[in-house]
Protein backbone atom coordinates (compact mmCIF):
# COMPACT_ATOMS: atom_id res chain seq x y z
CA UNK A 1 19.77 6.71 7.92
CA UNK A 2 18.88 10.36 8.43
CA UNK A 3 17.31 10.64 4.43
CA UNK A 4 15.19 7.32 4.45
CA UNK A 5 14.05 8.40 8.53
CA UNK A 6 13.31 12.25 7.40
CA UNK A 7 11.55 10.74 4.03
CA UNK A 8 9.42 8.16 6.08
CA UNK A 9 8.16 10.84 8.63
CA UNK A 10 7.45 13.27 6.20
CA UNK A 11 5.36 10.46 3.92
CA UNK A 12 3.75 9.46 7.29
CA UNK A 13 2.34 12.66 8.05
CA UNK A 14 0.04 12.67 4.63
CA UNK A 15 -3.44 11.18 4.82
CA UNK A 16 -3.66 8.80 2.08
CA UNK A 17 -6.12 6.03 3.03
CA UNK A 18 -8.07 4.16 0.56
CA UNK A 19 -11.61 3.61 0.40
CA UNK A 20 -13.43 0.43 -0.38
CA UNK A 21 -16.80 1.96 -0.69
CA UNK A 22 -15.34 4.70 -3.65
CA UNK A 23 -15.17 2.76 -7.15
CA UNK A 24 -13.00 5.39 -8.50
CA UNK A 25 -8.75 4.85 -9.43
CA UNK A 26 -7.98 5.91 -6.77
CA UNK A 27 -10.60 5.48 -4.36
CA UNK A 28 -9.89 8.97 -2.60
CA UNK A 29 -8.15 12.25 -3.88
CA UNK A 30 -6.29 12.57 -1.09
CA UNK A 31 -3.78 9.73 -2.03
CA UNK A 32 -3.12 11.87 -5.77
CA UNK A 33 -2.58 14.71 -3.71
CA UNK A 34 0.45 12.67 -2.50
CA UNK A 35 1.24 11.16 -6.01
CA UNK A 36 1.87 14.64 -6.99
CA UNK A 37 4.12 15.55 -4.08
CA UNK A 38 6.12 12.47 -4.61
CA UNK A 39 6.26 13.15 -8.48
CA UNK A 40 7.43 16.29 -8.14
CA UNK A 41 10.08 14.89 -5.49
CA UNK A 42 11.41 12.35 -8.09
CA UNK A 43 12.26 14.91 -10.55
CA UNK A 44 14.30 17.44 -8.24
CA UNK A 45 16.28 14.15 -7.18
CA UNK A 46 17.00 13.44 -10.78
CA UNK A 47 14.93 10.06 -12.19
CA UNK A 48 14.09 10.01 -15.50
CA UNK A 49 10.81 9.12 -16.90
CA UNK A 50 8.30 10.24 -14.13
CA UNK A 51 5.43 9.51 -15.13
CA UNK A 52 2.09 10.23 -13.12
CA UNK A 53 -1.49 8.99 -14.77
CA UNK A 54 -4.80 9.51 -14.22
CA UNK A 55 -5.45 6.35 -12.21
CA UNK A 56 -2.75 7.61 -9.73
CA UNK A 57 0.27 5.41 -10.69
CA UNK A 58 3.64 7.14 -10.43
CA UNK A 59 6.64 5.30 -12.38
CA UNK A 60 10.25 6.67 -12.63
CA UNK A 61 13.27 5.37 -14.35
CA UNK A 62 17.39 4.93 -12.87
CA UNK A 63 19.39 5.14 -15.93
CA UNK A 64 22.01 1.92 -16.26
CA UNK A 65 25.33 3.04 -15.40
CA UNK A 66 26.80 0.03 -17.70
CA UNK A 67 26.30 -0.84 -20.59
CA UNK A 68 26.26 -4.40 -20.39
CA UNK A 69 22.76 -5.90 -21.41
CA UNK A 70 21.03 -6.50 -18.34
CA UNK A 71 17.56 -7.31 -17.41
CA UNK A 72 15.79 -4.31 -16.25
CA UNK A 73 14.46 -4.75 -12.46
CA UNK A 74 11.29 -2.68 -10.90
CA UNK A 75 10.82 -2.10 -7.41
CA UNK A 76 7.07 -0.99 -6.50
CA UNK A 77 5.75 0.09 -2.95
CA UNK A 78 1.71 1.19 -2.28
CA UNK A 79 1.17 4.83 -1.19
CA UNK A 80 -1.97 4.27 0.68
CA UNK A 81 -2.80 2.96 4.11
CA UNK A 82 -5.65 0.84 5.66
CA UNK A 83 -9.10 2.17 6.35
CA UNK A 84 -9.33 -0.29 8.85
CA UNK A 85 -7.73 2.66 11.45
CA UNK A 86 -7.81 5.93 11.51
CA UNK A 87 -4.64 7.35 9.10
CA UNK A 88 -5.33 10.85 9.35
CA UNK A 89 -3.49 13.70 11.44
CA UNK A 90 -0.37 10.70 11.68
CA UNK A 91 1.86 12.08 14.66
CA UNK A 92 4.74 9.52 14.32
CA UNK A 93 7.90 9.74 17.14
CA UNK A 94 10.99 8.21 17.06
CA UNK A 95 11.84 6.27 20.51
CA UNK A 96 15.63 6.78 20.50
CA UNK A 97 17.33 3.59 22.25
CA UNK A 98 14.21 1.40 22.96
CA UNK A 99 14.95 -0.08 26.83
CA UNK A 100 13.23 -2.99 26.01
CA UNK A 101 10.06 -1.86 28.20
CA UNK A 102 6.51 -0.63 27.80
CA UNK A 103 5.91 2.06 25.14
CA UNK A 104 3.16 4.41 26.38
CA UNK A 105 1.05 6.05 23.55
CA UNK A 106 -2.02 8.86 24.02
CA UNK A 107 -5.61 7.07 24.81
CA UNK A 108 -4.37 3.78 26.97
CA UNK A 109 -2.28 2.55 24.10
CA UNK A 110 0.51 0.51 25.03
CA UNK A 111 3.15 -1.70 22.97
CA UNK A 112 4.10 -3.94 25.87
CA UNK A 113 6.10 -6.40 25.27
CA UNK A 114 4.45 -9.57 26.88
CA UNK A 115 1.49 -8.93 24.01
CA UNK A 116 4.00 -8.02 21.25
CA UNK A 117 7.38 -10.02 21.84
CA UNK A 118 8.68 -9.28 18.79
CA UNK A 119 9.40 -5.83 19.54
CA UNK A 120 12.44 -7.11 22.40
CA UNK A 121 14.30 -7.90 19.23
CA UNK A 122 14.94 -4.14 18.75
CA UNK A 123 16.10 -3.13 21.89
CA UNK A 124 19.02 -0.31 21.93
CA UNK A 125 17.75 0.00 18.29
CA UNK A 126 15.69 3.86 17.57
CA UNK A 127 11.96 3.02 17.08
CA UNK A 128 9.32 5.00 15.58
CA UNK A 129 6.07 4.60 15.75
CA UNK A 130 2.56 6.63 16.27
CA UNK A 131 1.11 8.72 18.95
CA UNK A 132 -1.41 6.12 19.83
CA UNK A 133 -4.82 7.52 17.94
CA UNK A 134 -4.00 6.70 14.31
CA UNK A 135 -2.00 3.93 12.91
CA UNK A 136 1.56 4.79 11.43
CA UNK A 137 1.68 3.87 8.02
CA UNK A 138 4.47 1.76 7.79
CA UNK A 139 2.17 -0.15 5.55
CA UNK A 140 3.69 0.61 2.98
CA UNK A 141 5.29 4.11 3.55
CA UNK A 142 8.25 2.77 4.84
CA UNK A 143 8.89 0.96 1.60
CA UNK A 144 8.16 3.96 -0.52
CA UNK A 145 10.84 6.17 1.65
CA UNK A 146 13.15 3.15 1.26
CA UNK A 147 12.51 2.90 -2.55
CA UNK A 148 13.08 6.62 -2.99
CA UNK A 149 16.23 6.95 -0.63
CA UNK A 150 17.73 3.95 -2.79
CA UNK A 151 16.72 5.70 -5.58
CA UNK A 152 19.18 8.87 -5.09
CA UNK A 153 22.09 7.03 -3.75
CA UNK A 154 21.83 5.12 -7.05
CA UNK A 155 21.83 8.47 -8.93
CA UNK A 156 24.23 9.78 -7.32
CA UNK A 157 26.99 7.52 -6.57
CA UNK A 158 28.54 5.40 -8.96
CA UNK A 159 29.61 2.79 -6.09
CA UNK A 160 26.71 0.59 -7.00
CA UNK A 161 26.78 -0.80 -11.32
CA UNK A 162 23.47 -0.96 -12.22
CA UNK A 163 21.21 -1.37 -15.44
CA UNK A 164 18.12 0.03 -16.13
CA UNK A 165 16.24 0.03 -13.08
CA UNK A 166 12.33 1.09 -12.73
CA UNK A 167 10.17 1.95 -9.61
CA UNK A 168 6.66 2.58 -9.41
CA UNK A 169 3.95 3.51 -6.70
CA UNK A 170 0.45 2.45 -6.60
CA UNK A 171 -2.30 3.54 -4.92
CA UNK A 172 -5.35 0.98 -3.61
CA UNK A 173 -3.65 -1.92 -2.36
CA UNK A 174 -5.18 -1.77 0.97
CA UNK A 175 -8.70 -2.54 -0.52
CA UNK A 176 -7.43 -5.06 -2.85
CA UNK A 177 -7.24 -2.79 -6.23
CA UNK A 178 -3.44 -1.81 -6.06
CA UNK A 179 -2.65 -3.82 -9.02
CA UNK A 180 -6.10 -2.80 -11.23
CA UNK A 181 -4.55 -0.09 -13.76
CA UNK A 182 -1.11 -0.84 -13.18
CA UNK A 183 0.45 -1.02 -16.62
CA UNK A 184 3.17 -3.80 -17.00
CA UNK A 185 3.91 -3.12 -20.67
CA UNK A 186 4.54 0.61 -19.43
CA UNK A 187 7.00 -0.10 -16.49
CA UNK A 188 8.47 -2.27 -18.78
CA UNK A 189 10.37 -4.38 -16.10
CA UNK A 190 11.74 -7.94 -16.64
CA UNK A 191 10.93 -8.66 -13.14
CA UNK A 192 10.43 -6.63 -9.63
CA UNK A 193 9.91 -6.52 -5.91
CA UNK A 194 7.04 -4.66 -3.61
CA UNK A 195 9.15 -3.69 -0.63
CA UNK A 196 5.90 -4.41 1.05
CA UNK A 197 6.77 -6.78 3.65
CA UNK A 198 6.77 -7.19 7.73
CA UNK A 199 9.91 -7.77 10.25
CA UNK A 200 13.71 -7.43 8.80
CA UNK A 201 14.55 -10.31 6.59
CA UNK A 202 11.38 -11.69 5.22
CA UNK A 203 10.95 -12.51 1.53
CA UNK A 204 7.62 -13.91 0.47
CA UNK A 205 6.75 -15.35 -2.77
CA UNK A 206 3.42 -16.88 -1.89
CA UNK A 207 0.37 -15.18 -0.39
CA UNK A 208 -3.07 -15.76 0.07
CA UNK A 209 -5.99 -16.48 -2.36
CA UNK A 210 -8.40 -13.63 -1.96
CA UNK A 211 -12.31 -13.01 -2.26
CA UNK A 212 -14.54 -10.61 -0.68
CA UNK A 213 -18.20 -11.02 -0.44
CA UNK A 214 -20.97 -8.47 0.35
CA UNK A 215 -24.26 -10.25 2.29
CA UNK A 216 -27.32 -8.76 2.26
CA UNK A 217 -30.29 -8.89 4.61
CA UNK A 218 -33.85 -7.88 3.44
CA UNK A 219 -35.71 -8.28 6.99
CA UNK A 220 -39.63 -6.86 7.45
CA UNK A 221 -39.90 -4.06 9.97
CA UNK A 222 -43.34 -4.30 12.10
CA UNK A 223 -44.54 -2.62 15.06
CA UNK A 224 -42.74 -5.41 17.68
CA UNK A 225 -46.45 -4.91 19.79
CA UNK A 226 -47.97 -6.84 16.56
CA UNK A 227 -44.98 -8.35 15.50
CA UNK A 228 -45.75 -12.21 15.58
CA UNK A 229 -45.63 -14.44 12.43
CA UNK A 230 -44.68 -11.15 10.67
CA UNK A 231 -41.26 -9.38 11.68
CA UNK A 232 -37.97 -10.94 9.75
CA UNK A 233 -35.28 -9.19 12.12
CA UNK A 234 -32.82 -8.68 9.62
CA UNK A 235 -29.97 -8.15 12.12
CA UNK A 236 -31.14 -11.58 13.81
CA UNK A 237 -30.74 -13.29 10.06
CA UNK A 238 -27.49 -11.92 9.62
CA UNK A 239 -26.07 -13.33 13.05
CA UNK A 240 -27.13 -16.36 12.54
CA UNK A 241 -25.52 -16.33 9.46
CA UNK A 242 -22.25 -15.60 10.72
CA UNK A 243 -22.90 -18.22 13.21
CA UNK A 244 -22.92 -20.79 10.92
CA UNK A 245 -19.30 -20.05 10.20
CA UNK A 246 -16.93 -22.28 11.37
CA UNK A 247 -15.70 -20.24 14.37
CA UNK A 248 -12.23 -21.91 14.13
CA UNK A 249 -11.43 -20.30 10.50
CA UNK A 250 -11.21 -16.45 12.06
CA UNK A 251 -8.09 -14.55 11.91
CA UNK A 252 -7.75 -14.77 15.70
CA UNK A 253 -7.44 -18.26 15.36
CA UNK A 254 -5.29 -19.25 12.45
CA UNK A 255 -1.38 -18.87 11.38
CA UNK A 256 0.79 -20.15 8.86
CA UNK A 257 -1.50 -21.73 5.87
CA UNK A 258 -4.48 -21.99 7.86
CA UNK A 259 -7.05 -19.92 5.95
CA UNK A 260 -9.93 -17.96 7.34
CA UNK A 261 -13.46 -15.93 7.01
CA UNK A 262 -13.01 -12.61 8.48
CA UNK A 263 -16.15 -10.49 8.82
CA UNK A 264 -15.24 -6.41 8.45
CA UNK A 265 -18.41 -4.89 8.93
CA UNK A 266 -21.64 -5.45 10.01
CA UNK A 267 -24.35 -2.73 9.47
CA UNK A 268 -28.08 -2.11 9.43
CA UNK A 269 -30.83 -2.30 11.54
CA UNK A 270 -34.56 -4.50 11.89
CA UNK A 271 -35.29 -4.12 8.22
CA UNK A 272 -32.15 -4.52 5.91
CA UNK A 273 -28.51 -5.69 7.24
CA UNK A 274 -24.99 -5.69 5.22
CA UNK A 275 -22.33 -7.77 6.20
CA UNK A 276 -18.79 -7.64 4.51
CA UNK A 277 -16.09 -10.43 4.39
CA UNK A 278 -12.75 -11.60 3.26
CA UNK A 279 -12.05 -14.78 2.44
CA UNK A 280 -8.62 -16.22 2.15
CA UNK A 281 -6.86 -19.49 2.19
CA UNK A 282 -3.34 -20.03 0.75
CA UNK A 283 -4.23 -23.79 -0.87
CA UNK A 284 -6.66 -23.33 -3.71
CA UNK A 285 -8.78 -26.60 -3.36
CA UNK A 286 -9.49 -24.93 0.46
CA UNK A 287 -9.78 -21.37 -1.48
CA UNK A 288 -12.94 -22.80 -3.12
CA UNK A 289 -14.12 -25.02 -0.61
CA UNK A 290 -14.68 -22.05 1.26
CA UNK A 291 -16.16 -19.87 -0.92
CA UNK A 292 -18.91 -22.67 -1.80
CA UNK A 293 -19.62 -23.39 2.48
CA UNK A 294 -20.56 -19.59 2.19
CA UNK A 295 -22.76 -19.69 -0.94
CA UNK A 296 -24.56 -22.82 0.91
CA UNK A 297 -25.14 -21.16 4.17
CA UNK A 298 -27.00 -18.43 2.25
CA UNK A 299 -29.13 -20.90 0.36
CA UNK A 300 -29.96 -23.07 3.70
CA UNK A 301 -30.52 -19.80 5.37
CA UNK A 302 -33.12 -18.65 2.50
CA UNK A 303 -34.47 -22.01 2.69
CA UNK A 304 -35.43 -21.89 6.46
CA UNK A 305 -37.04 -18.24 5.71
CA UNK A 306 -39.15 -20.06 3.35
CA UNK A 307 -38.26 -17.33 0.36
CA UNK A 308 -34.73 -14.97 -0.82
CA UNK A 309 -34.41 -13.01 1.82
CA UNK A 310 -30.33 -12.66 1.54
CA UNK A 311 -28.40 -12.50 -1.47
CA UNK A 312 -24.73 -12.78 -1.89
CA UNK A 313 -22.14 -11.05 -4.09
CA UNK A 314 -18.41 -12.74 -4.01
CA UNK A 315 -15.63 -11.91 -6.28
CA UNK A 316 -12.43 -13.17 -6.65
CA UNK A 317 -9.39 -10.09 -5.61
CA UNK A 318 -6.36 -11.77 -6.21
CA UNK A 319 -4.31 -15.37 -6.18
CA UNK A 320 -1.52 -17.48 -4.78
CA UNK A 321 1.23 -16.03 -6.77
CA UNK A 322 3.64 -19.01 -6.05
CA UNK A 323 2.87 -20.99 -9.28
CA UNK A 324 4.16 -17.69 -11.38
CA UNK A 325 7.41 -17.48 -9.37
CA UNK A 326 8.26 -21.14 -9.25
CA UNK A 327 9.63 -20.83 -12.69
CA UNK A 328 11.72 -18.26 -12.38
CA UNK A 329 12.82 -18.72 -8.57
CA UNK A 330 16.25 -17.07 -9.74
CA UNK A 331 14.43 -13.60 -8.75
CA UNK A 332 14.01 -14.97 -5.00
CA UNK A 333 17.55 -16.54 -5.01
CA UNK A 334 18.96 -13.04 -5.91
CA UNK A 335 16.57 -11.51 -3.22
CA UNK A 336 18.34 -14.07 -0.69
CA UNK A 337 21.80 -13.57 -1.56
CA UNK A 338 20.80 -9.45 -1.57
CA UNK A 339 20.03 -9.82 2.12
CA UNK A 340 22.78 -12.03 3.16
CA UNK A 341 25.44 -9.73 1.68
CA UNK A 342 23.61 -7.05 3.81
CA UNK A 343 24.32 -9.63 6.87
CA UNK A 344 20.49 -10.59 6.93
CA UNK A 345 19.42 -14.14 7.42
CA UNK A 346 16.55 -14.37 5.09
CA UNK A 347 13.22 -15.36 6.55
CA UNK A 348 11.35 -17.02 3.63
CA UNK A 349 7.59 -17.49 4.65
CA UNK A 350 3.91 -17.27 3.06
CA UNK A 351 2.14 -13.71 3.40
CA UNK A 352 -0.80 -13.90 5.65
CA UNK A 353 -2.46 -11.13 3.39
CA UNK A 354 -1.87 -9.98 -0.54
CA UNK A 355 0.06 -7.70 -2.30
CA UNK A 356 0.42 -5.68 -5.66
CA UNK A 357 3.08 -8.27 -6.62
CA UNK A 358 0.38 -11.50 -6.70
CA UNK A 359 -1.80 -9.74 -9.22
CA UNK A 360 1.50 -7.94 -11.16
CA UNK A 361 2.89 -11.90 -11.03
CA UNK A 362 -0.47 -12.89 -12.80
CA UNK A 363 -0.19 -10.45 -15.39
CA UNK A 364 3.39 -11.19 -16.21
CA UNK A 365 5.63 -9.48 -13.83
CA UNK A 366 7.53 -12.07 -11.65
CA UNK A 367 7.35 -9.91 -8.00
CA UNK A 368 7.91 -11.80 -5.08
CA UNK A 369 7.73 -9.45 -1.89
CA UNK A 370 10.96 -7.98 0.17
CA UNK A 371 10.39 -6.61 3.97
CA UNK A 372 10.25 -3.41 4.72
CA UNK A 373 10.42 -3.38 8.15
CA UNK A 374 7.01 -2.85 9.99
CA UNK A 375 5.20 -4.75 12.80
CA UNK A 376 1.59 -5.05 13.40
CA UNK A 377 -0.13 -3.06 10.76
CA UNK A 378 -3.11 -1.50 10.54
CA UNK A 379 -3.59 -0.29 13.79
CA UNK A 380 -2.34 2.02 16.68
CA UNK A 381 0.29 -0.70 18.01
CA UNK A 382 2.34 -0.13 14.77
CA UNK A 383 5.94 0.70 15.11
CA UNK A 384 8.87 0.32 12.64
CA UNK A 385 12.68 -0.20 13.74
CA UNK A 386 14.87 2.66 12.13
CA UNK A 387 17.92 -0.09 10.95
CA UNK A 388 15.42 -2.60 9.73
CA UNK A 389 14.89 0.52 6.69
CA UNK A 390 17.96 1.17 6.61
CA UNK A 391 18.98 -2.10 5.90
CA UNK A 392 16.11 -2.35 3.31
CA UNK A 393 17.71 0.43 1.46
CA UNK A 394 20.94 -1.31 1.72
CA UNK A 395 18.83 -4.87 -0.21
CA UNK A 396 17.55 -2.85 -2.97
CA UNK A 397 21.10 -1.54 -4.00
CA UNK A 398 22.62 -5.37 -3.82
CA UNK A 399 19.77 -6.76 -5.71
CA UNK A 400 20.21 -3.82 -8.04
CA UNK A 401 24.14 -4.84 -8.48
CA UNK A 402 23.51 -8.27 -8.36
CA UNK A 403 20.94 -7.71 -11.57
CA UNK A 404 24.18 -5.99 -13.24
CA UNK A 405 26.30 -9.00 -13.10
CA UNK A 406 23.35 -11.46 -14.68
C-alpha cells in the first residue's frame, strides 16, 4: 500500500499533459521529461529490457521465473493527462478515513456526495484526491504506479510463477494518439491489458468508435454601421451550426451505448470561427450515421449562404475493439477470474471513451481494459480510493500467475 500510494503521488506531481494542437510524438516535452524519470526508475528496480524511443514509449521486460512455455502477457498504462483541466502544479492529499461527508477543496470545489454518490462506497476507506485547482491524474497515473509497484514485487518475490511478462507506457492517449508509434512487434506480447479503467472491478472490452472533426467558419467582417446585405457573422454561422445538432446526442445527456456529438472548443470572432468535436457512438451503423448528419449540416449550411463558407475536416481516431476480442475472450475470462481471486466482483461494461488497447487490439494485440481505480476524470472533482490500487496491484500479479498455468 505504502509503495503504489508514495509512487502515485510522486507521478501525480509531474506535469505531463498532452496537447492536441502539437503534431509532434509526443505532443509536449514535458511528458519525455517523465519517460526519462520513469526509465531510469525501472532500471534501479531491476526490469530488463528498458527501452525508451524517440516517440516517448517506454517498454520493460519481467523475466519468467519458470520455464514452462507460456504466453508472454503486456500490461500498458498512458503517462499523460487531459488538457481538458489544468494538470500542472498537481497538489494531491490523501483524506485518511473518508466520513462519508463533503470534501472541501481550494476555489469552491466540493465532492459532495448527493452530486457524486459513488464516492459513499469508500467510506472508512483513505482517499486521495487534488487540491481543487488542477485535476489529479488518476487518468492514468494510478495505473502506471500500479503497473510499476507490481512490477517489483514480481522481481522480487518468487511467491507469484510467472513467464515472460512485458509493460509499456505511452504517451498521447488523452488526444487520441496513444497508440500511433506504439510498436507491437517490439513489445512482443501475446496479449495485454491498459490498467486504464474507472471504479474497482471494471473490465471493459468494448469502447467507443471515435472521430474528431475540425469546422471552419470564413465569415466577412464590415463596419456593422454599413453592414447590411454584406456582413457573414462567422460566430452567428457557427451557432447555428451547432444548433442543428440533435441536442439529445450531448454527453450530458447520454449513458450506456447511447452515442454523442460533443463540441470542445469554440473560437474566433466576426470574421473566421473554429469549432472542434468528438464524435462517438459504440454501434458502427450509428458511428457513421453520425458522421454523415454532420457532413450534411455543413453542406445545407453552405447552401443557405449561397457559396463555401465552412469546410469540414473529420478523421477517424480509433474503433470498437469488441470484434478483435470476441475471438479470444479467454484474455477477459482470465481478467475475471484475476479479480475474483482478489475478492472483486467483476463489473464488465462498455467504455464511455477509448483507450490505447482499441487501437493496440486493431493492430494485433488482444487488450481489453482493467480498472484502475479513479472516479470522475478530467477535472478538479477527481479522487481515487487508496485499496481500489491496491487491489489493482493485487489483479495484475493473479493474471500474471494465472498466464503461468496456461
Amino acid at each position: 500500500m505504502e509503495k503504489v500510494v508514495e509512487r502515485f503521488i510522486r507521478y501525480a506531481k509531474e506535469y505531463t499533459t498532452s496537447d492536441p494542437e502539437n503534431g509532434n510524438c509526443p505532443s509536449t516535452e514535458r511528458q519525455m521529461i517523465f519517460m526519462k524519470k520513469l526509465e531510469a526508475e525501472l532500471i534501479e528496480i531491476g526490469l530488463k529490457e528498458v527501452t525508451l524511443d524517440e516517440n516517448g514509449y517506454l517498454m520493460a521486460t519481467i523475466p519468467a521465473n519458470i520455464n514452462n512455455e507460456v504466453p508472454v502477457v503486456g500490461f500498458i498504462s498512458h503517462v499523460d493527462t487531459s488538457p481538458d483541466f489544468s494538470g500542472e502544479n498537481v497538489q494531491p492529499q490523501i483524506i485518511e478515513k473518508y466520513d462519508g461527508n463533503t470534501i472541501r477543496l481550494k476555489n469552491g470545489v466540493s465532492i459532495d456526495p448527493a452530486e457524486f454518490p459513488e464516492i459513499k462506497q469508500y467510506k472508512g476507506q483513505s482517499i486521495i484526491t487534488a487540491d481543487g485547482t488542477t485535476l489529479l491524474g488518476a487518468d492514468d497515473k494510478a495505473g502506471v504506479a500500479e503497473i510499476v509497484t507490481a512490477s517489483e514485487i514480481l522481481l522480487k518475490s518468487n511467491d507469484v510463477k510467472h513467464g515472460k511478462i512485458r509493460i509499456g507506457f505511452t504517451p498521447d492517449e488523452e488526444i487520441g494518439r496513444g497508440a500511433d508509434e506504439f510498436d507491437v512487434k517490439k513489445f512482443g506480447a501475446d496479449f495485454a491489458y491498459t490498467l486504464d479503467g474507472g471504479e474497482i472491478g471494471e473490465l471493459e472490452f468494448e469502447n467507443f468508435n471515435a472521430a474528431g472533426a475540425k469546422i471552419t467558419v470564413q465569415g466577412r467582417s464590415v463596419h456593422p454601421g454599413f453592414a447590411k446585405n454584406k456582413m457573414v457573422n462567422a460566430l452567428l454561422v457557427a451557432h447555428k451550426l451547432v444548433a442543428m445538432l440533435p441536442p439529445t446526442q450531448r454527453p450530458e445527456h447520454t449513458d450506456g451505448y447511447e452515442g454523442f456529438y460533443h463540441l470542445i472548443s469554440f473560437n474566433g470572432n466576426v470574421e473566421k470561427a473554429e469549432l472542434q468535436f468528438i464524435i462517438r457512438d459504440h454501434d458502427t451503423a450509428k458511428f457513421e450515421e453520425k458522421k454523415k448528419l454532420l457532413q450534411e449540416i455543413v453542406q445545407l449550411v453552405n447552401l443557405e449562404l449561397g457559396r463555401k463558407l465552412v469546410t469540414l475536416e473529420m478523421k477517424d481516431q480509433y474503433y470498437n475493439m469488441r470484434q478483435k476480442i470476441e475471438p479470444v475472450m479467454y484474455v477477459v475470462e482470465m481478467a475475471k477470474e484475476a479479480m475474483k481471486k482478489a475478492g472483486i466482483q467483476p463489473n464488465v461494461k462498455a467504455i464511455r471513451g477509448g483507450t490505447d488497447g482499441a487501437r493496440l487490439s486493431y493492430e494485433g494485440l488482444p487488450c481489453p481494459n482493467v480498472f484502475a481505480g479513479g472516479h470522475n476524470f478530467h477535472g478538479p472533482f477527481e479522487f481515487v480510493p487508496v485499496p481500489s490500487m491496491v487491489k489493482a496491484v493485487e489483479v495484475i500479479l493473479n493474471i500474471a500467475e494465472l498466464v503461468s498455468k496456461r
